[in-house]
N, C-alpha and C. Protein backbone atom coordinates (compact mmCIF):
# COMPACT_ATOMS: atom_id res chain seq x y z
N UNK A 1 -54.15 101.94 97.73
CA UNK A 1 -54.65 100.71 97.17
C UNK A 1 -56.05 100.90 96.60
N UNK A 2 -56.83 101.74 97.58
CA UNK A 2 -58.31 101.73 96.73
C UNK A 2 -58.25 102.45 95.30
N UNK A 3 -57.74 103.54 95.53
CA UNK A 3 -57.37 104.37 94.07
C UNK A 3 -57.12 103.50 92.84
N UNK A 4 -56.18 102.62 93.35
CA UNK A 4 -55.61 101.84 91.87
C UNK A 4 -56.56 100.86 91.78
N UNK A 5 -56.78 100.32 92.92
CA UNK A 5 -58.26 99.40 92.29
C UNK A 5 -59.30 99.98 91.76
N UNK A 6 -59.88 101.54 91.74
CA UNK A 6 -60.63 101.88 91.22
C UNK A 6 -60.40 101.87 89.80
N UNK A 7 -58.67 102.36 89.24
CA UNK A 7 -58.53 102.53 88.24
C UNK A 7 -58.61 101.62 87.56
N UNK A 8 -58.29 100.10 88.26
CA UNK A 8 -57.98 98.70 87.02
C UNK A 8 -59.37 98.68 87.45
N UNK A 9 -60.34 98.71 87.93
CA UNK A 9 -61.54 98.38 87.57
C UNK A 9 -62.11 99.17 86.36
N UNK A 10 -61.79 100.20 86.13
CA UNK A 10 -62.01 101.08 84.88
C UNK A 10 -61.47 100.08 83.52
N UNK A 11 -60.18 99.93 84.05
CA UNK A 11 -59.58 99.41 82.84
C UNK A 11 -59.98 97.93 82.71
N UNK A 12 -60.16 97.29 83.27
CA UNK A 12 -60.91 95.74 83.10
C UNK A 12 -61.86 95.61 82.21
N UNK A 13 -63.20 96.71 81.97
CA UNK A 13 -63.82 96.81 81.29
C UNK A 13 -63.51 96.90 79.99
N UNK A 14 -62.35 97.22 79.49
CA UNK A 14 -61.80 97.55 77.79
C UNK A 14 -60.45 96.42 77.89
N UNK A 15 -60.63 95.67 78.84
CA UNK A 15 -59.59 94.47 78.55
C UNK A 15 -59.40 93.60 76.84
N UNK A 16 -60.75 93.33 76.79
CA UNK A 16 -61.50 92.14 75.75
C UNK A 16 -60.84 93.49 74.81
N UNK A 17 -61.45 94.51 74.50
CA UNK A 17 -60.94 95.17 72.74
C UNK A 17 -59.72 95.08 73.17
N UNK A 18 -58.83 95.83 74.05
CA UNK A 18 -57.73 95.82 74.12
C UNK A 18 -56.99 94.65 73.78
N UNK A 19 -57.20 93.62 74.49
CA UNK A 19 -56.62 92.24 73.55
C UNK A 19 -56.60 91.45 72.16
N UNK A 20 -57.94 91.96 71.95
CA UNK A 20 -58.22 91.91 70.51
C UNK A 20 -57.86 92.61 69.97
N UNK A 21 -57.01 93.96 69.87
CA UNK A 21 -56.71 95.08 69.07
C UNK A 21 -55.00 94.74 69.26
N UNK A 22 -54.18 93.78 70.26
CA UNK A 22 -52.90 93.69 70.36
C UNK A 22 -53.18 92.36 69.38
N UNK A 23 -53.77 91.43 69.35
CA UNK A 23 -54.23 90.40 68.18
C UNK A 23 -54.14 90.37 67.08
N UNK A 24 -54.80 91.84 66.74
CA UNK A 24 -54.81 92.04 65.12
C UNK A 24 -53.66 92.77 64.77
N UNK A 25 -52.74 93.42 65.94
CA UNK A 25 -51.24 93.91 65.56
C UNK A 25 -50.56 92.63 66.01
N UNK A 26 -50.68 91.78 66.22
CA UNK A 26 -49.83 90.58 65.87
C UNK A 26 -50.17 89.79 64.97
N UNK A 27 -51.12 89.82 64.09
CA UNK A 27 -51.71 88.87 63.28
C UNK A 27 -51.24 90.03 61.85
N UNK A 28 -50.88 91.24 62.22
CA UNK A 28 -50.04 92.07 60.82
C UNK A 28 -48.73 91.76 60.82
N UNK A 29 -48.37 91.81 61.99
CA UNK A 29 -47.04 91.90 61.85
C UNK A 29 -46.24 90.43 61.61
N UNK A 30 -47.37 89.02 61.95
CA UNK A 30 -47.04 87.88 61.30
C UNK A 30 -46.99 88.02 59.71
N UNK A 31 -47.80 88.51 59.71
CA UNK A 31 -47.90 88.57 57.98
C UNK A 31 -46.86 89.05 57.32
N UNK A 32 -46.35 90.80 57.91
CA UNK A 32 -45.41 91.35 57.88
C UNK A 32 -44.16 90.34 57.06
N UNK A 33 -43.54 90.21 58.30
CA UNK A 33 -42.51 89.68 58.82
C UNK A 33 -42.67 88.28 58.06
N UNK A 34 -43.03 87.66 57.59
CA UNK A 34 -43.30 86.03 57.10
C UNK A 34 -42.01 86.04 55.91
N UNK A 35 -41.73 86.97 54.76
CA UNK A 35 -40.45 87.07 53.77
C UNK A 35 -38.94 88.48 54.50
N UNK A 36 -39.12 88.57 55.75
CA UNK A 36 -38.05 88.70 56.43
C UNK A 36 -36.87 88.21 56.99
N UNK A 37 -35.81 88.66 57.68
CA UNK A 37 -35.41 87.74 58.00
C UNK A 37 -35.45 87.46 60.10
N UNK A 38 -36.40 87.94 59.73
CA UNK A 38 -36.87 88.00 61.27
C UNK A 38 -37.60 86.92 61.75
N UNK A 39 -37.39 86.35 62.86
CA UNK A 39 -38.54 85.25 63.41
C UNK A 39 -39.38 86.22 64.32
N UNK A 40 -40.68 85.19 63.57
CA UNK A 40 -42.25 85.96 64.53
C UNK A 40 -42.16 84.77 65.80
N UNK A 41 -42.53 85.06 66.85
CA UNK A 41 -43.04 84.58 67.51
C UNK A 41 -44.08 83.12 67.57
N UNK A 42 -43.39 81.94 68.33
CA UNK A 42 -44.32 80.78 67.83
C UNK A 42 -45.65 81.03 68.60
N UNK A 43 -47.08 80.99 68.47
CA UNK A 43 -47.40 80.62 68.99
C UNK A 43 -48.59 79.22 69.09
N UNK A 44 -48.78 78.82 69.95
CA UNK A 44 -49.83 77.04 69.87
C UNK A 44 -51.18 77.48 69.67
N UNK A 45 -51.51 76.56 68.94
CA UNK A 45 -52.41 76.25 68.44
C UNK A 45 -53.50 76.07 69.43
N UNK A 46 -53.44 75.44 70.95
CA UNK A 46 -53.79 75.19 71.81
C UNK A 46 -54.36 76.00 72.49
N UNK A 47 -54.09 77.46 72.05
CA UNK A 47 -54.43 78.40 72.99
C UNK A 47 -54.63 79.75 72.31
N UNK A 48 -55.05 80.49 72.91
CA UNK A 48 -55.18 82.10 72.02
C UNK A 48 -54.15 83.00 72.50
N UNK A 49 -53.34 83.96 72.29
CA UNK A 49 -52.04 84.52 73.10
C UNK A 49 -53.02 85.55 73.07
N UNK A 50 -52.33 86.22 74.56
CA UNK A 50 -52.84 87.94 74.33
C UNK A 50 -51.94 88.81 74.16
N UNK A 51 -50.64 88.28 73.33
CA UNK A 51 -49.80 89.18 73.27
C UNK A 51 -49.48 90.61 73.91
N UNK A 52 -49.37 90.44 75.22
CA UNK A 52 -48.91 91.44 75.90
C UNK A 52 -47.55 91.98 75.44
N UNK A 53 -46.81 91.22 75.07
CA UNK A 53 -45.32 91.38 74.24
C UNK A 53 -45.50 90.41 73.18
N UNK A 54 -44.78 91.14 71.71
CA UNK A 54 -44.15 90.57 70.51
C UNK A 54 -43.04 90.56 70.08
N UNK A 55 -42.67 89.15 70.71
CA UNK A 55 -40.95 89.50 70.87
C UNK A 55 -40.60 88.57 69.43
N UNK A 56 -39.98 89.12 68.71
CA UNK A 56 -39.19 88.53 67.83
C UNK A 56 -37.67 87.92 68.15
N UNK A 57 -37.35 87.39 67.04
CA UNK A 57 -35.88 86.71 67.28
C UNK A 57 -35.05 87.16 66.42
N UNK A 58 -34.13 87.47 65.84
CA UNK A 58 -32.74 88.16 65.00
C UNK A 58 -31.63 88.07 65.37
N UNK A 59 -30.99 87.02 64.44
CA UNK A 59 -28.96 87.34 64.44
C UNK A 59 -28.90 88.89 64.54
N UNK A 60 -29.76 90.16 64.35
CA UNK A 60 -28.93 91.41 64.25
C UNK A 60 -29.98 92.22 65.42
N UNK A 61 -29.78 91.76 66.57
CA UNK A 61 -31.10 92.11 67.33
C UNK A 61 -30.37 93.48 67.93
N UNK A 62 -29.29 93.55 68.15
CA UNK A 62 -28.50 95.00 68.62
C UNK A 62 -28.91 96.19 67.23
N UNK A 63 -28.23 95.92 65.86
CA UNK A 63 -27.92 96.80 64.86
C UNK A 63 -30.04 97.08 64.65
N UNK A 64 -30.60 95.88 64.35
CA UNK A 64 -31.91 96.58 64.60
C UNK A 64 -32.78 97.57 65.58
N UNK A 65 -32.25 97.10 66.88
CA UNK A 65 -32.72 98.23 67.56
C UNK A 65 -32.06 99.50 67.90
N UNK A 66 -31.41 99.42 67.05
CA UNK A 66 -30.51 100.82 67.03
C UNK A 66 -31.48 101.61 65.94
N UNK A 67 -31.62 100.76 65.04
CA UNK A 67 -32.30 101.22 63.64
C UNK A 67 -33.36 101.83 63.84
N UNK A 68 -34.45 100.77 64.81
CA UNK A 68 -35.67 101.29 64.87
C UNK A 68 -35.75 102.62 65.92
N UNK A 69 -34.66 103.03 66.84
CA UNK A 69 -34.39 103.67 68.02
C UNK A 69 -34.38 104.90 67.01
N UNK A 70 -33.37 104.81 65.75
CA UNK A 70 -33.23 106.05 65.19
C UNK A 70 -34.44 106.42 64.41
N UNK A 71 -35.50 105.42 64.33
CA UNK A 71 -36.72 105.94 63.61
C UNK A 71 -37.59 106.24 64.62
N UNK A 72 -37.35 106.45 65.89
CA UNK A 72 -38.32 106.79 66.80
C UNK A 72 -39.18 105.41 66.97
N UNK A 73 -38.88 104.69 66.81
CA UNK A 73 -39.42 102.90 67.20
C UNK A 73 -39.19 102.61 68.42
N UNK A 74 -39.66 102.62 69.68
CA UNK A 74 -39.57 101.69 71.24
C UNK A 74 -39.65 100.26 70.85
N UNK A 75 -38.55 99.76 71.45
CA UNK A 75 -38.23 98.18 71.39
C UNK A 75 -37.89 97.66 72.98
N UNK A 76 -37.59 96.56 73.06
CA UNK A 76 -37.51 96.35 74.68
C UNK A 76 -36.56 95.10 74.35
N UNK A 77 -35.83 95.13 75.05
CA UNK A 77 -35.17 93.38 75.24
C UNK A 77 -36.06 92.64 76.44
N UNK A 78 -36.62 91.66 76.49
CA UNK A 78 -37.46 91.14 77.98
C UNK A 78 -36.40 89.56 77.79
N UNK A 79 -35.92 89.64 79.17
CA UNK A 79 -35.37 88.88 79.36
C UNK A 79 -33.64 88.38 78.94
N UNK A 80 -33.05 89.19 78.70
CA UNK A 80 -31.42 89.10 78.15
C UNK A 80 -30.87 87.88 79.12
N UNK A 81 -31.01 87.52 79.90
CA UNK A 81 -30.30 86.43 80.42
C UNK A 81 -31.26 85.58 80.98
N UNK A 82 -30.58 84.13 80.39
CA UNK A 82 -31.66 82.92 81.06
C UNK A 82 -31.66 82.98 82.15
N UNK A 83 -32.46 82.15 82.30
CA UNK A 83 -32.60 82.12 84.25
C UNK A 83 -31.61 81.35 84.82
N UNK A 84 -31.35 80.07 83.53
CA UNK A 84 -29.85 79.31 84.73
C UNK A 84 -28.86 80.04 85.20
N UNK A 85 -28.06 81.73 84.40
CA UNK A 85 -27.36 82.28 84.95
C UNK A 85 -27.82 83.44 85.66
N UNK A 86 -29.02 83.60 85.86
CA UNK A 86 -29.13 85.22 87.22
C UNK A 86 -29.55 84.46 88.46
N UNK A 87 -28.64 85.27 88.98
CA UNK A 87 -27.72 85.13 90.32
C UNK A 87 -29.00 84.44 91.61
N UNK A 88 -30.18 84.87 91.63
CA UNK A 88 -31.32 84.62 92.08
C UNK A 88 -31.49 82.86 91.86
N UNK A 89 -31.19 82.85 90.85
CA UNK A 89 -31.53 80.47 90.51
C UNK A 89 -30.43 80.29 90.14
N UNK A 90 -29.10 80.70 90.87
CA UNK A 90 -27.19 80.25 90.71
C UNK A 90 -27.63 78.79 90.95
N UNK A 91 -27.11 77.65 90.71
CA UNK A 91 -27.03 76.43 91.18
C UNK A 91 -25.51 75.89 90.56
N UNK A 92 -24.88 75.12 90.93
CA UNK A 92 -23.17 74.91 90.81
C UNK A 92 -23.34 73.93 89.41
N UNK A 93 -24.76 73.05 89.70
CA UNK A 93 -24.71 72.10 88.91
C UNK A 93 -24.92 72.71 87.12
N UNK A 94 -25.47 74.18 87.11
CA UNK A 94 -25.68 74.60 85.38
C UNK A 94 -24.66 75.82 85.67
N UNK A 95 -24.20 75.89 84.09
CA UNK A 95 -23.29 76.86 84.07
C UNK A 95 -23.47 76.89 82.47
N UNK A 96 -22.98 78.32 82.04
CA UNK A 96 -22.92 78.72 80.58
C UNK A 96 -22.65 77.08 79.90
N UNK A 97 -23.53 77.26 78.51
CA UNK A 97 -23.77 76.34 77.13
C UNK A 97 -24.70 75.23 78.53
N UNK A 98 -24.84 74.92 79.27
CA UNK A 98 -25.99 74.11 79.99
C UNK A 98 -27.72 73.72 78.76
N UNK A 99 -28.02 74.77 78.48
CA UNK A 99 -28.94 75.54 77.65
C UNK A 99 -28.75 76.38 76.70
N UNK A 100 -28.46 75.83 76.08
CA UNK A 100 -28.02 76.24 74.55
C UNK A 100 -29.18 76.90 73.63
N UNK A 101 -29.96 76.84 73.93
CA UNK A 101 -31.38 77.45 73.56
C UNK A 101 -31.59 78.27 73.74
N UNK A 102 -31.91 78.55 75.31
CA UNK A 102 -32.36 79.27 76.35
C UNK A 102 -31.42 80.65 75.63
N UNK A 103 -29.81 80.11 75.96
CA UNK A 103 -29.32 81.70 75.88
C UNK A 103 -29.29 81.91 74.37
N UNK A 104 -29.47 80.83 73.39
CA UNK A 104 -29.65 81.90 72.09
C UNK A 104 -30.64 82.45 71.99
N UNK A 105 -31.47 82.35 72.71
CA UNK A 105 -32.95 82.70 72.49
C UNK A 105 -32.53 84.23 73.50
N UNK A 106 -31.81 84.44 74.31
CA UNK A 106 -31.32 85.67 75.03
C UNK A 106 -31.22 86.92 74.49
N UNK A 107 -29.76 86.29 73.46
CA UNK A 107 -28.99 86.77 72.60
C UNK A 107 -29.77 87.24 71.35
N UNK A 108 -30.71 87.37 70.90
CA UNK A 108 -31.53 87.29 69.89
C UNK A 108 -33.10 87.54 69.85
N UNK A 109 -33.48 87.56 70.99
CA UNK A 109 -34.86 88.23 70.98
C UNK A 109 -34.67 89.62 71.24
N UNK A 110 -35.92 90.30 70.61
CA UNK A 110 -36.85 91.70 70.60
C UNK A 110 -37.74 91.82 70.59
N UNK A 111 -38.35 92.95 71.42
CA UNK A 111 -39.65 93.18 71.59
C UNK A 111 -40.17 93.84 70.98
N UNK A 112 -41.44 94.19 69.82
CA UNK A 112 -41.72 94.97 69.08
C UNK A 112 -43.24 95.54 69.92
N UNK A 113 -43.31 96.87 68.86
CA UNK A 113 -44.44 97.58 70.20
C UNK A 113 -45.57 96.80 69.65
N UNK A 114 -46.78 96.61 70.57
CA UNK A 114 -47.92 95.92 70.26
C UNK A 114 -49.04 95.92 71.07
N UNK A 115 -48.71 97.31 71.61
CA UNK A 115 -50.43 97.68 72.15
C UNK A 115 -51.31 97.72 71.66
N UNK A 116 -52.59 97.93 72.73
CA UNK A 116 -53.40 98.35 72.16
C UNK A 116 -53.74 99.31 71.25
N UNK A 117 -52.83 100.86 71.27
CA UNK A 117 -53.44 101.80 70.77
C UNK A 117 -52.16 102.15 69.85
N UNK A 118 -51.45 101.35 69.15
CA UNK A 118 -50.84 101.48 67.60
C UNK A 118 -52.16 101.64 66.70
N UNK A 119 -51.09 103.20 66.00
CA UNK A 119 -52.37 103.62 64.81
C UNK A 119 -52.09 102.66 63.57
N UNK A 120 -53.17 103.12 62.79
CA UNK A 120 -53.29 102.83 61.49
C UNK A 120 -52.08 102.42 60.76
N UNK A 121 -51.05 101.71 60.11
CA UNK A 121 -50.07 101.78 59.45
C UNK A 121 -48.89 101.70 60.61
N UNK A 122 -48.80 101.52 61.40
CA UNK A 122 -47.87 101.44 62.85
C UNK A 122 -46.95 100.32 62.19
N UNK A 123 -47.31 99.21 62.33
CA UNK A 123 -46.85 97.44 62.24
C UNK A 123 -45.70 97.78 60.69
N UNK A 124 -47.29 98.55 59.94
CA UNK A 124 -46.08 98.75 58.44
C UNK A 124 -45.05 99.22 58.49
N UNK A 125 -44.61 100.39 59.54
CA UNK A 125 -43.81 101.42 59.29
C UNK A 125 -42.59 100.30 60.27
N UNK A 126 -43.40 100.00 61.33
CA UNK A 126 -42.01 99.22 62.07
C UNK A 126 -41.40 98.34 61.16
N UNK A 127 -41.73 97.30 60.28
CA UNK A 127 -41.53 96.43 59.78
C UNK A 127 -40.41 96.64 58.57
N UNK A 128 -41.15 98.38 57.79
CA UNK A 128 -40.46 98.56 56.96
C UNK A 128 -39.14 99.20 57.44
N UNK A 129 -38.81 99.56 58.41
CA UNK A 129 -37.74 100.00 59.16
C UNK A 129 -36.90 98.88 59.51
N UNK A 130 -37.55 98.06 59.74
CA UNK A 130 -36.52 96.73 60.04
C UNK A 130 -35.37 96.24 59.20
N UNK A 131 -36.37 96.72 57.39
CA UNK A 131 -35.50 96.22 56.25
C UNK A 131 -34.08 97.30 55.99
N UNK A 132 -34.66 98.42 56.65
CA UNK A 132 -33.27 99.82 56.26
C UNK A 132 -32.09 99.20 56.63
């Protein structure tokens, strides 16, 4: 335990660029993505995101990450099943179409990379891979 607290105390200090540097790769890849047919990510007005994840949305969210997989692109699915159906929050009373949202939003999100330390032209190259 002390070890790793030593280490996130290291890393705490480069939190602020680090968030600001996943910021400005989400603030490209909005741009990006705006004449795609990809949905960016909403986010409020209310608040600043620190985009720890940039998950997009796509009818072709399988055939794309196959695409980007073959360009050497890391993608992530976070979250493939709503919560009304894993087994952990079962309740008798929800069952499939309950949330009709929820699971298209399942079925259809991706995670695009959006660390801190994407180089120069990163966002472009994912983006333009998206269109292949």
């Amino acid at each position: 335990q002390g070890l790793q607290a030593a280490v996130l105390r290291v890393k705490l200090r480069r939190l602020d660029v680090w968030t600001q540097a996943r910021r400005a790769h989400a603030a490209q890849y909005d741009q990006l993505l705006k004449s795609s047919g990809v949905r960016a990510p909403f986010v409020s007005a209310l608040g600043a995101a620190g985009h720890h994840l940039y998950t997009v949305r796509t009818d072709d969210r399988d055939k794309l990450q196959k695409q980007l997989a073959a360009e050497g692109i890391p993608t992530a699915i976070h979250y493939p099943t709503p919560i009304h159906l894993l087994p952990a929050y079962a309740d008798p009373r929800y069952k499939i179409g309950d949330f009709p949202v929820s699971e298209a939003c399942a079925k259809t999100v991706l995670s695009l990379p959006v660390h801190a330390f994407l180089r120069c032209g990163d966002t472009e190259r994912v983006v333009d891979k998206l269109g292949n």
